[in-house]
PDB file of N, CA and C in Angstrom:
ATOM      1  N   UNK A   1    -211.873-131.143 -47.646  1.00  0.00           N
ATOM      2  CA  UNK A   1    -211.802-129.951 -48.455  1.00  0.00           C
ATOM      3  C   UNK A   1    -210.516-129.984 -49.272  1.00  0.00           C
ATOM      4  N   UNK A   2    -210.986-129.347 -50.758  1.00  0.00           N
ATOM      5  CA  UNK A   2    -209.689-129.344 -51.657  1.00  0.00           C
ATOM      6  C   UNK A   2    -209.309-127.742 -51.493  1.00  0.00           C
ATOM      7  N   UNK A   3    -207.785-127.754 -50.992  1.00  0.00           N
ATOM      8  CA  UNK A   3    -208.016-125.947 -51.456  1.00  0.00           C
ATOM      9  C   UNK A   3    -206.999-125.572 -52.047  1.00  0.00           C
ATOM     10  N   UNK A   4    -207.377-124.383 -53.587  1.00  0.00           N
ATOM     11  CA  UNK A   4    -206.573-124.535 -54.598  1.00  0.00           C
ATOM     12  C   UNK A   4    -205.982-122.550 -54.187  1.00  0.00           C
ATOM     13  N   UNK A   5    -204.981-122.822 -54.591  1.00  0.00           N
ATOM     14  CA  UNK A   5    -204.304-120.983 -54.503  1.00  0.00           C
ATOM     15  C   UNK A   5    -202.590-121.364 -55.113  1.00  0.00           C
ATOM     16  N   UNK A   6    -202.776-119.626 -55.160  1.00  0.00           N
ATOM     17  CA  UNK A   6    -201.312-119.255 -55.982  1.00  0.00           C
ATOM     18  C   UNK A   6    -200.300-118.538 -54.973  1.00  0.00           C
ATOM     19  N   UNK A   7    -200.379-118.946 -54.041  1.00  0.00           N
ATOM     20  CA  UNK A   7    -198.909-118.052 -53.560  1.00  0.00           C
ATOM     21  C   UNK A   7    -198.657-118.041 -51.980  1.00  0.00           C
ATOM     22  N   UNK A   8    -197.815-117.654 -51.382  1.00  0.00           N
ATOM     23  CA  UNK A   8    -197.556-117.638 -50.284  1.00  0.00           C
ATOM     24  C   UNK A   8    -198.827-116.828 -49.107  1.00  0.00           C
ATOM     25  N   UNK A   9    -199.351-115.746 -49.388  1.00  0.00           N
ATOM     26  CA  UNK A   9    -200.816-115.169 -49.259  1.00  0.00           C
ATOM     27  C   UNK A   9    -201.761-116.084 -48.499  1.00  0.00           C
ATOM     28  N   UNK A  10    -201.818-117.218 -49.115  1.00  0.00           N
ATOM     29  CA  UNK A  10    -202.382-118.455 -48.649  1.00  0.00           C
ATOM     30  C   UNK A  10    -202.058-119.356 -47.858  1.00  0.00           C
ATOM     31  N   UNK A  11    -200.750-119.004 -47.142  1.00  0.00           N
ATOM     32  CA  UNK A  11    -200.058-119.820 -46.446  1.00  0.00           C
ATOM     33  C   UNK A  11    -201.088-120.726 -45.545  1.00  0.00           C
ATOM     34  N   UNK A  12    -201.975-119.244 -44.469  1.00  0.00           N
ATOM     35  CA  UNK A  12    -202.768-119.917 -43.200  1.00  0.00           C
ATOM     36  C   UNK A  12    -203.568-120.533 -43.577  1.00  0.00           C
ATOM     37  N   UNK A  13    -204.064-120.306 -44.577  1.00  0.00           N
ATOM     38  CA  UNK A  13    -205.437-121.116 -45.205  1.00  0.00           C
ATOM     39  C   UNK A  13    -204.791-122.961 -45.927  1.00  0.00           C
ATOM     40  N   UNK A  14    -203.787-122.907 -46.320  1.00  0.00           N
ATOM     41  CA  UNK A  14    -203.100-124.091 -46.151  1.00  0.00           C
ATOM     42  C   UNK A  14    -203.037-124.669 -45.327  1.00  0.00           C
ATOM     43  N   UNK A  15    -202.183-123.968 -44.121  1.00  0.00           N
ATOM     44  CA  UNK A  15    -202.104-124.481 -42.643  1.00  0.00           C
ATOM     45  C   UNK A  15    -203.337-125.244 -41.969  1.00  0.00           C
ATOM     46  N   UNK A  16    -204.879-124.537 -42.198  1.00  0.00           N
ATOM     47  CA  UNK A  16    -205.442-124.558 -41.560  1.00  0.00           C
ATOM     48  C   UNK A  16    -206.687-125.870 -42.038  1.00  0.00           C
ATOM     49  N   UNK A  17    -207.068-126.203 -43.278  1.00  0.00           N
ATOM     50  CA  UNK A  17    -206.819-126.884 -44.501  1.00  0.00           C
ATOM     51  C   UNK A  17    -205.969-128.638 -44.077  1.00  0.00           C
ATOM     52  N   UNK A  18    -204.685-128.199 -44.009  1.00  0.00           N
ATOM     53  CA  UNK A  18    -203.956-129.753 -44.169  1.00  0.00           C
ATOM     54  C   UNK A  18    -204.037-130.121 -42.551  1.00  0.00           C
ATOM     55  N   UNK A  19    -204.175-129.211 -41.546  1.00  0.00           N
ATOM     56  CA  UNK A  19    -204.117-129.587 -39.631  1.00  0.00           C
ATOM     57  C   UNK A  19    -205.737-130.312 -40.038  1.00  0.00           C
ATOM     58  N   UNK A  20    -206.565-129.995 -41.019  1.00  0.00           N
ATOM     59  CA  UNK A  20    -207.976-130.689 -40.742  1.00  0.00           C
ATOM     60  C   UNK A  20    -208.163-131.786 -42.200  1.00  0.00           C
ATOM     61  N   UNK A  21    -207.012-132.769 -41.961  1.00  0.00           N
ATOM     62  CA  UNK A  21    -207.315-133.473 -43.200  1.00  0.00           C
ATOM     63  C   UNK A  21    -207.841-133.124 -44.278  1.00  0.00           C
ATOM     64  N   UNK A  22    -207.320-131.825 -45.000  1.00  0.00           N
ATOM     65  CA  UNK A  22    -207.899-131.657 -46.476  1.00  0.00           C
ATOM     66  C   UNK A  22    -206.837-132.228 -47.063  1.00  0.00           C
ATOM     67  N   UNK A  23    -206.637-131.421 -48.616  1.00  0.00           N
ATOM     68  CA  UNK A  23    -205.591-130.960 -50.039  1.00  0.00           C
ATOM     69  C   UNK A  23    -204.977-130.134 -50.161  1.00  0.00           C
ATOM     70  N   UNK A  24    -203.994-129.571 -49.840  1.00  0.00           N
ATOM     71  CA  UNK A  24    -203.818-128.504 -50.373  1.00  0.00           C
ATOM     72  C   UNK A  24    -203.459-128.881 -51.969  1.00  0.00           C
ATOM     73  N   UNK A  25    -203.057-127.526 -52.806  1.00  0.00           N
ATOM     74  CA  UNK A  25    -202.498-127.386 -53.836  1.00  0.00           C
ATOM     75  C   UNK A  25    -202.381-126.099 -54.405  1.00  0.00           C
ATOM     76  N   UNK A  26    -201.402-125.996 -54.967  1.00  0.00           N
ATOM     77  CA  UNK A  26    -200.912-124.366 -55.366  1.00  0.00           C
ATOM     78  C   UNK A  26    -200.601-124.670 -56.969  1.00  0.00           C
ATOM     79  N   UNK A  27    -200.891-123.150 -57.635  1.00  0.00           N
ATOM     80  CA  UNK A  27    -200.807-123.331 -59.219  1.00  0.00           C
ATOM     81  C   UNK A  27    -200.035-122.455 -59.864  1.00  0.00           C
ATOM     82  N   UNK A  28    -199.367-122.335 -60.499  1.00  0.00           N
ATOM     83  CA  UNK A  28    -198.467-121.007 -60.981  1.00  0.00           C
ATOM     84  C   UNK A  28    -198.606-120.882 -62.382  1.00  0.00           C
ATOM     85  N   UNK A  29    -198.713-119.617 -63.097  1.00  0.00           N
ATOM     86  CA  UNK A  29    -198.804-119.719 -64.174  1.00  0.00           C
ATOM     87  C   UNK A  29    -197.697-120.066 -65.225  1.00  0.00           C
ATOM     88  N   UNK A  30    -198.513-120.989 -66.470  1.00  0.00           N
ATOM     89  CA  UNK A  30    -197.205-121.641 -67.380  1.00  0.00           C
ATOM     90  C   UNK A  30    -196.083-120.871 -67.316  1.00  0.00           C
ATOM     91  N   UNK A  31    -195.168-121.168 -68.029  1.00  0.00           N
ATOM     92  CA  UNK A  31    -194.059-120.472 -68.154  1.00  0.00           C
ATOM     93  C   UNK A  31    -193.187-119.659 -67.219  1.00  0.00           C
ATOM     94  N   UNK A  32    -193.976-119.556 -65.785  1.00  0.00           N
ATOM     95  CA  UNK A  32    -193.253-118.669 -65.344  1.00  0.00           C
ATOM     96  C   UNK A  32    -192.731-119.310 -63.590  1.00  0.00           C
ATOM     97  N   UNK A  33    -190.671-118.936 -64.485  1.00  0.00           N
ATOM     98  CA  UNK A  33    -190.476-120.140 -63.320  1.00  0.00           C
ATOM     99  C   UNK A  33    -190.128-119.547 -62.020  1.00  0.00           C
ATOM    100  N   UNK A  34    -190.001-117.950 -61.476  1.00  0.00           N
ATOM    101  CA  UNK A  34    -190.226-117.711 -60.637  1.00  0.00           C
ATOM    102  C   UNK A  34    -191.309-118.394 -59.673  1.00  0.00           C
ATOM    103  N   UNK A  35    -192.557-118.253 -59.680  1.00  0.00           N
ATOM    104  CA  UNK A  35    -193.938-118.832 -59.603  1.00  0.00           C
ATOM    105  C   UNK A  35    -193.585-120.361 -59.116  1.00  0.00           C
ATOM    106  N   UNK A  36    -192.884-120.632 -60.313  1.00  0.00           N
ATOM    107  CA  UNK A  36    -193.344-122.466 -60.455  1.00  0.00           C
ATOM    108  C   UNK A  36    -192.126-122.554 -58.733  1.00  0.00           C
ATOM    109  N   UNK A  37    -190.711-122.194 -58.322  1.00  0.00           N
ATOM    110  CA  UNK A  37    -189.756-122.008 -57.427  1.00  0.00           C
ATOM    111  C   UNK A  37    -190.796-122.018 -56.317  1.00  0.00           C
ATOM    112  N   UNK A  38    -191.434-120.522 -55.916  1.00  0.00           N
ATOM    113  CA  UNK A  38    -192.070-120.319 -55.438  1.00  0.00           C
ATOM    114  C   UNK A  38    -192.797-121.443 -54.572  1.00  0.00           C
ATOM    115  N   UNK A  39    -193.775-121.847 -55.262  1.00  0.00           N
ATOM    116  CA  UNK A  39    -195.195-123.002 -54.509  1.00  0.00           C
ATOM    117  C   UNK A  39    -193.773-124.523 -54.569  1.00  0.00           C
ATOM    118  N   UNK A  40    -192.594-124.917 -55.099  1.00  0.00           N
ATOM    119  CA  UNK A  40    -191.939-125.709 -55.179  1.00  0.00           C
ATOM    120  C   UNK A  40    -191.497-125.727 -54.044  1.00  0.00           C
ATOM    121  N   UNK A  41    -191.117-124.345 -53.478  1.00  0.00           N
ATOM    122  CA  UNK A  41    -190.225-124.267 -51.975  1.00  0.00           C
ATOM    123  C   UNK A  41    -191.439-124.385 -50.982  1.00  0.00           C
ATOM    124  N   UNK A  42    -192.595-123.847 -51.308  1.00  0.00           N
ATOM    125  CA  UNK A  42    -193.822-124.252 -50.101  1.00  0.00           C
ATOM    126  C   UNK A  42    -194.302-125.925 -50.188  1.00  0.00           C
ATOM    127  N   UNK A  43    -193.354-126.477 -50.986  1.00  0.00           N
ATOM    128  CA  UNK A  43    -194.154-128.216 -51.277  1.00  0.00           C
ATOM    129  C   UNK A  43    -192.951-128.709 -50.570  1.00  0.00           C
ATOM    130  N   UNK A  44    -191.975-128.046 -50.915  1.00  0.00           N
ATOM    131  CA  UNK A  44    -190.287-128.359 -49.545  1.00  0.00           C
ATOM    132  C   UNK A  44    -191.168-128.203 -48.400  1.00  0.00           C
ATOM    133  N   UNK A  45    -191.548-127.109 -47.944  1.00  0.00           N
ATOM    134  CA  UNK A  45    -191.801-126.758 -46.609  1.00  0.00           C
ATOM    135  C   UNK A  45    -192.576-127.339 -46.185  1.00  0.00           C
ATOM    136  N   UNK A  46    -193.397-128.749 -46.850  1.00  0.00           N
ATOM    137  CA  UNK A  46    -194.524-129.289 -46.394  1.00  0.00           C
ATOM    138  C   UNK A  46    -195.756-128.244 -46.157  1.00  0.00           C
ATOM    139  N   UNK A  47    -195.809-127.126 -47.031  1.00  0.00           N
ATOM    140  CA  UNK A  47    -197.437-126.395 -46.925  1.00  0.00           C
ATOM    141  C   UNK A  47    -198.225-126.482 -47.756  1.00  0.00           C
ATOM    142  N   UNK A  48    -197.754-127.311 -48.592  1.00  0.00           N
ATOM    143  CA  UNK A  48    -198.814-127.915 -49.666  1.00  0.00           C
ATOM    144  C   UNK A  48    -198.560-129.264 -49.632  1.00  0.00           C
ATOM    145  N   UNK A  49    -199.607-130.029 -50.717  1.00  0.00           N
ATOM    146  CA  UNK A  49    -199.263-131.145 -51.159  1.00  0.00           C
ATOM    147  C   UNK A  49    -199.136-131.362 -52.424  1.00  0.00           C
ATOM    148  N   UNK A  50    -199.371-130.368 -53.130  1.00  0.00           N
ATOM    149  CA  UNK A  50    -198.718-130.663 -55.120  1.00  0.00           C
ATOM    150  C   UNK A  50    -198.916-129.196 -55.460  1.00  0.00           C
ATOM    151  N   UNK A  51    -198.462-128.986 -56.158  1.00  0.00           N
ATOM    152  CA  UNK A  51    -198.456-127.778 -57.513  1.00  0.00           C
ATOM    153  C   UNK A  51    -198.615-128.170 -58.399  1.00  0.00           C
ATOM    154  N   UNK A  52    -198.860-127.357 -59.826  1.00  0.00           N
ATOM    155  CA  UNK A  52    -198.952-127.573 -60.653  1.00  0.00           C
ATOM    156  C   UNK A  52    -199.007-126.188 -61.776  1.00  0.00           C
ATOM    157  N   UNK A  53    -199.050-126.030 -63.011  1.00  0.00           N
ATOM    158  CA  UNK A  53    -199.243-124.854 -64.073  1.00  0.00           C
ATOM    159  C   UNK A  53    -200.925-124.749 -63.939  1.00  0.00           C
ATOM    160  N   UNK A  54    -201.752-123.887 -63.535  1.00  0.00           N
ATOM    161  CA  UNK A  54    -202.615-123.735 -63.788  1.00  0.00           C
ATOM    162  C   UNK A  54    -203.785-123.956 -65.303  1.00  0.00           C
ATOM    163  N   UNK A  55    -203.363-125.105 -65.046  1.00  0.00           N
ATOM    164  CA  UNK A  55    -203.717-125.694 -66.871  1.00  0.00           C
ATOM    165  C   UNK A  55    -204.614-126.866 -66.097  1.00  0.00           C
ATOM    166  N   UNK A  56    -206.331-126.580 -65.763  1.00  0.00           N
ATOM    167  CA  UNK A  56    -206.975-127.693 -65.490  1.00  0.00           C
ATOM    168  C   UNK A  56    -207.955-128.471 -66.359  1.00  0.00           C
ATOM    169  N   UNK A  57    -207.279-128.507 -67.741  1.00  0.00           N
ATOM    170  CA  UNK A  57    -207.306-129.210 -69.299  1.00  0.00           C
ATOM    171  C   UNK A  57    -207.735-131.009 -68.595  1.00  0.00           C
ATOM    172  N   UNK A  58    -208.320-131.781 -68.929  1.00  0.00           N
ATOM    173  CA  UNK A  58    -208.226-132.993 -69.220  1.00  0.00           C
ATOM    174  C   UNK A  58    -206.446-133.549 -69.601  1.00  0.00           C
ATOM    175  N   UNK A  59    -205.979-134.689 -68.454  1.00  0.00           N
ATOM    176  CA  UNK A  59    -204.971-135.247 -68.639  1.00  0.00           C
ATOM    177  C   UNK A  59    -203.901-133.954 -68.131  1.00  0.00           C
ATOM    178  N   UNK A  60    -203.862-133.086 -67.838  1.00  0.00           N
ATOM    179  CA  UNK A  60    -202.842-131.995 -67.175  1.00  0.00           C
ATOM    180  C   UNK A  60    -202.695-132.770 -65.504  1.00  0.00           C
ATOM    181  N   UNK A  61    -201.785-132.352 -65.476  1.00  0.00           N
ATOM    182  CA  UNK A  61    -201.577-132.493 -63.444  1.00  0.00           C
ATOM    183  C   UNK A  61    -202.603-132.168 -62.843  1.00  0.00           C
ATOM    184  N   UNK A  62    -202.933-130.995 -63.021  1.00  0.00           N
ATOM    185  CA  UNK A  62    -203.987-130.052 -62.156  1.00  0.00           C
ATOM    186  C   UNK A  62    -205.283-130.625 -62.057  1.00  0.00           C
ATOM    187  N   UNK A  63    -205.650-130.960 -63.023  1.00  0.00           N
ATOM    188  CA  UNK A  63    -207.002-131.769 -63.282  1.00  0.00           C
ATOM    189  C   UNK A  63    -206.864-133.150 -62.594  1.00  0.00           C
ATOM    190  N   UNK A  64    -205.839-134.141 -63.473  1.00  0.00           N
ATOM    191  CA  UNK A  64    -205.518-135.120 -62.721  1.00  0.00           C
ATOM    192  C   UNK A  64    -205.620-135.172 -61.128  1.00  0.00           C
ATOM    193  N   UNK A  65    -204.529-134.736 -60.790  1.00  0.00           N
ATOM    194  CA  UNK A  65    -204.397-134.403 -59.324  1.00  0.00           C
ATOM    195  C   UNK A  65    -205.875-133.872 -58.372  1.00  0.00           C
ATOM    196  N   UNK A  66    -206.556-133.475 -59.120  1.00  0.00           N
ATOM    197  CA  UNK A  66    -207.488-132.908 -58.021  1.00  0.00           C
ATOM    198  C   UNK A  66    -208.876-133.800 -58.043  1.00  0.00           C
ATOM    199  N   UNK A  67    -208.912-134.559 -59.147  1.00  0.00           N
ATOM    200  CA  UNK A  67    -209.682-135.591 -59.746  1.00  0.00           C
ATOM    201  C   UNK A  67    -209.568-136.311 -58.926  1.00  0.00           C
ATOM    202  N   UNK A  68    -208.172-137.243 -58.711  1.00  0.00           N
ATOM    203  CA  UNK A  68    -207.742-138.041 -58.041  1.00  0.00           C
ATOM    204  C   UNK A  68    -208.318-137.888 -56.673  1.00  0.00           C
ATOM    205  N   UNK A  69    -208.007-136.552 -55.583  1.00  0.00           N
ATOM    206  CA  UNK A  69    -208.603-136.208 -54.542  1.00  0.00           C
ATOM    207  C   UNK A  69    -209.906-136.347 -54.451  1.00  0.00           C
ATOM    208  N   UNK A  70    -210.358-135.990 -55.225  1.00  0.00           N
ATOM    209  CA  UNK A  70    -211.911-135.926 -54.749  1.00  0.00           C
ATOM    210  C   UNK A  70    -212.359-137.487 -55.373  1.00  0.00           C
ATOM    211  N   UNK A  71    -211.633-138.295 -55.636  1.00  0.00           N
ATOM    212  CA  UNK A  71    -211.861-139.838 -55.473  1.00  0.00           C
ATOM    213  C   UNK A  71    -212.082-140.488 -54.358  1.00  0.00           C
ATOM    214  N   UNK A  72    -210.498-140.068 -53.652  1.00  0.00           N
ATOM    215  CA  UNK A  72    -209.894-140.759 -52.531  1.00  0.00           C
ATOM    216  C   UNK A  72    -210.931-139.945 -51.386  1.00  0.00           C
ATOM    217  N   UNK A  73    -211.271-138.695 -51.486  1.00  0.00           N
ATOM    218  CA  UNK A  73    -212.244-138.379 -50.311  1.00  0.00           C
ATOM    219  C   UNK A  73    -213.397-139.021 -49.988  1.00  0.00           C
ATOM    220  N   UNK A  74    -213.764-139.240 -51.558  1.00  0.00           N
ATOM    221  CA  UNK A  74    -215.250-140.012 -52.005  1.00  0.00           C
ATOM    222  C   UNK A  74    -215.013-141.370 -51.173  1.00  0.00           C
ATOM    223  N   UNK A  75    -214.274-141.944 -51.958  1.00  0.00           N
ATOM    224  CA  UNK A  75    -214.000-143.506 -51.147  1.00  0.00           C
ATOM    225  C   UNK A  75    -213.756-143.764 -49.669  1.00  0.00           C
ATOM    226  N   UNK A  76    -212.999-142.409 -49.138  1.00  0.00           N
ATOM    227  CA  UNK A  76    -212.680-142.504 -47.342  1.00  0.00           C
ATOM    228  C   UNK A  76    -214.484-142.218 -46.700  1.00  0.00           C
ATOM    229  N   UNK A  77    -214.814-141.403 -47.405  1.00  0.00           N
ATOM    230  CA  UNK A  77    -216.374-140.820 -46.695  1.00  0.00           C
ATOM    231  C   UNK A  77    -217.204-142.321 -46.652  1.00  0.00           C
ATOM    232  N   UNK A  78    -217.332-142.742 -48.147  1.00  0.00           N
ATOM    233  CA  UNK A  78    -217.919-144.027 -48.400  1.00  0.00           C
ATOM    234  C   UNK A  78    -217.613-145.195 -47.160  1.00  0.00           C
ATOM    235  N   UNK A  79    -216.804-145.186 -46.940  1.00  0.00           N
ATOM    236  CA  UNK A  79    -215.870-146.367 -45.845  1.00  0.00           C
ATOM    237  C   UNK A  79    -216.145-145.654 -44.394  1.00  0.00           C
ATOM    238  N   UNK A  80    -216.148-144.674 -43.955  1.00  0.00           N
ATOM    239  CA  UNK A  80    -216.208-143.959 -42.870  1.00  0.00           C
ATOM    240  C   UNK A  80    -217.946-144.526 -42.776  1.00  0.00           C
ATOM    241  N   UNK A  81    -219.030-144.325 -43.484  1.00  0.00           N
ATOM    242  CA  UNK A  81    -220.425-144.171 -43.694  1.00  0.00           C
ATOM    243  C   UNK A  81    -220.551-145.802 -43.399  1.00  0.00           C
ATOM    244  N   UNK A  82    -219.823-146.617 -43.992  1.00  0.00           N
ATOM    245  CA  UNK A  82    -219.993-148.056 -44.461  1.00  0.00           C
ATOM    246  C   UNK A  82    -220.388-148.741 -42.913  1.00  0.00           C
ATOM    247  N   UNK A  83    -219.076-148.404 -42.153  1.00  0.00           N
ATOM    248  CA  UNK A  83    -218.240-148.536 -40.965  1.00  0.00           C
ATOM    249  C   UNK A  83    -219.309-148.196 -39.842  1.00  0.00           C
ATOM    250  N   UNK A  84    -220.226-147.115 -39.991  1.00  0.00           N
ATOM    251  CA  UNK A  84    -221.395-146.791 -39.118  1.00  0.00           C
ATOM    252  C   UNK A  84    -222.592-147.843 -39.252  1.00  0.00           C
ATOM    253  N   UNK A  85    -222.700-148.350 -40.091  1.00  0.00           N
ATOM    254  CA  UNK A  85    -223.910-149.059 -40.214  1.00  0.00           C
ATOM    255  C   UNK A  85    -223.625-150.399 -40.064  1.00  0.00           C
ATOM    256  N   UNK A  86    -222.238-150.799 -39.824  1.00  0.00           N
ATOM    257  CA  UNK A  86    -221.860-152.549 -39.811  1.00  0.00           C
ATOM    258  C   UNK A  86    -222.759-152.752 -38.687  1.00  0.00           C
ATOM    259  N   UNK A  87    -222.851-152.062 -37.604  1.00  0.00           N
ATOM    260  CA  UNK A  87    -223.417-152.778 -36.109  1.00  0.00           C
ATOM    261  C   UNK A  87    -224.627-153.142 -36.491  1.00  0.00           C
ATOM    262  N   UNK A  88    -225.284-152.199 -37.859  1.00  0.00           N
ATOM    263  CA  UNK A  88    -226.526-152.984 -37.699  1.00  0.00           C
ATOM    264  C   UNK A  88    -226.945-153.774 -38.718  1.00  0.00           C
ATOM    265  N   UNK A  89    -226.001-154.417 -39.379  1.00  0.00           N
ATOM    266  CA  UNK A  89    -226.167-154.982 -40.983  1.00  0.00           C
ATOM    267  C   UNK A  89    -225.544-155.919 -40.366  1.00  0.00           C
ATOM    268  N   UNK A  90    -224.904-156.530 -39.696  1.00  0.00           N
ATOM    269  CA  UNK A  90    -223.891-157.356 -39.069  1.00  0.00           C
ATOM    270  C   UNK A  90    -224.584-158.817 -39.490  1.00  0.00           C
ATOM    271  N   UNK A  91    -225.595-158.877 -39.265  1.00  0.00           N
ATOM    272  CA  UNK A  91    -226.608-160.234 -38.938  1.00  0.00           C
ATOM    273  C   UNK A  91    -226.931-160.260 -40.444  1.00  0.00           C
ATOM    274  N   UNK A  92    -226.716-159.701 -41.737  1.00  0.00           N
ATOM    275  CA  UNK A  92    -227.599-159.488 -42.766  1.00  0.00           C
ATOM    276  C   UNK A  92    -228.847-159.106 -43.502  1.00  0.00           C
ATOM    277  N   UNK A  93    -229.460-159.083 -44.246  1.00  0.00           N
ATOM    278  CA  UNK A  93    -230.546-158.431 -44.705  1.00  0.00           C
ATOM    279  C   UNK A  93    -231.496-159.175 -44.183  1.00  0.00           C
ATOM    280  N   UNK A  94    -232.674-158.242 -43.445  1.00  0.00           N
ATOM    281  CA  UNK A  94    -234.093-159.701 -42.670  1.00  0.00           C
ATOM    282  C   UNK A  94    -234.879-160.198 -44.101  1.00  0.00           C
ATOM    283  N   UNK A  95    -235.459-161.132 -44.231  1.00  0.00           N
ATOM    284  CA  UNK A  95    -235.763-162.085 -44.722  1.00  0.00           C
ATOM    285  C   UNK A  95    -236.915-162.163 -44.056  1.00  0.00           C
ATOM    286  N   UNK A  96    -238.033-162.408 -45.143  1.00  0.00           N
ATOM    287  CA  UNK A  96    -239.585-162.916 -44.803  1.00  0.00           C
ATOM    288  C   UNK A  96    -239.193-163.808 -43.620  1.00  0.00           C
ATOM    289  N   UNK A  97    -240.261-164.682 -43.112  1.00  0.00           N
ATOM    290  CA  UNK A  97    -240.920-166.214 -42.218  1.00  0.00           C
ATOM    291  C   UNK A  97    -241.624-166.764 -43.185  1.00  0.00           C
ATOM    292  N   UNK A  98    -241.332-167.930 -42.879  1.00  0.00           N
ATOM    293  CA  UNK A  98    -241.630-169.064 -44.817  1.00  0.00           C
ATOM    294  C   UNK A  98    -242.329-169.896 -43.723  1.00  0.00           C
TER     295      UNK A  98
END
């Protein structure tokens, strides 16, 4: 799970989120650098794992960044799935009797 929020509010749902192998990420709006401090000191505190300006534009962080995640989940699930079926692919694909 990716989970996206703005503020401290969200703390447990972070907590609860990164203890079960998700994402976190927190967003603050442009310009405002209270905000941006804010989710900066919860990325100190280790309760997130990125911030960003709530700008999820093509080529922004936000987009990037969460793009990226749901890659790396894709690819761990893929490999996790792969990993179940070796015991029985082990020997290779059966083949007619010629």
């Amino acid at each position: 799970m990716v989970y996206v929020a703005d503020g401290p509010s969200d703390i447990p749902a972070f907590s609860v989120v990164n203890k079960s192998g998700g994402a976190t990420f927190a967003i603050y709006p442009a310009g405002d650098m209270k905000a941006m401090k804010q989710v900066e000191k919860m990325r100190a505190q280790k309760r997130i794992n990125m911030f960003a300006e709530a700008d999820y534009s093509e080529g922004k962080t936000a987009c990037m960044w969460l793009c990226n995640k749901i890659i790396e989940f894709a690819e761990r699930i893929r490999e996790e799935e792969r990993k179940k079926l070796t015991p029985y692919t082990e020997q290779g694909v059966p083949k007619h009797l010629v």
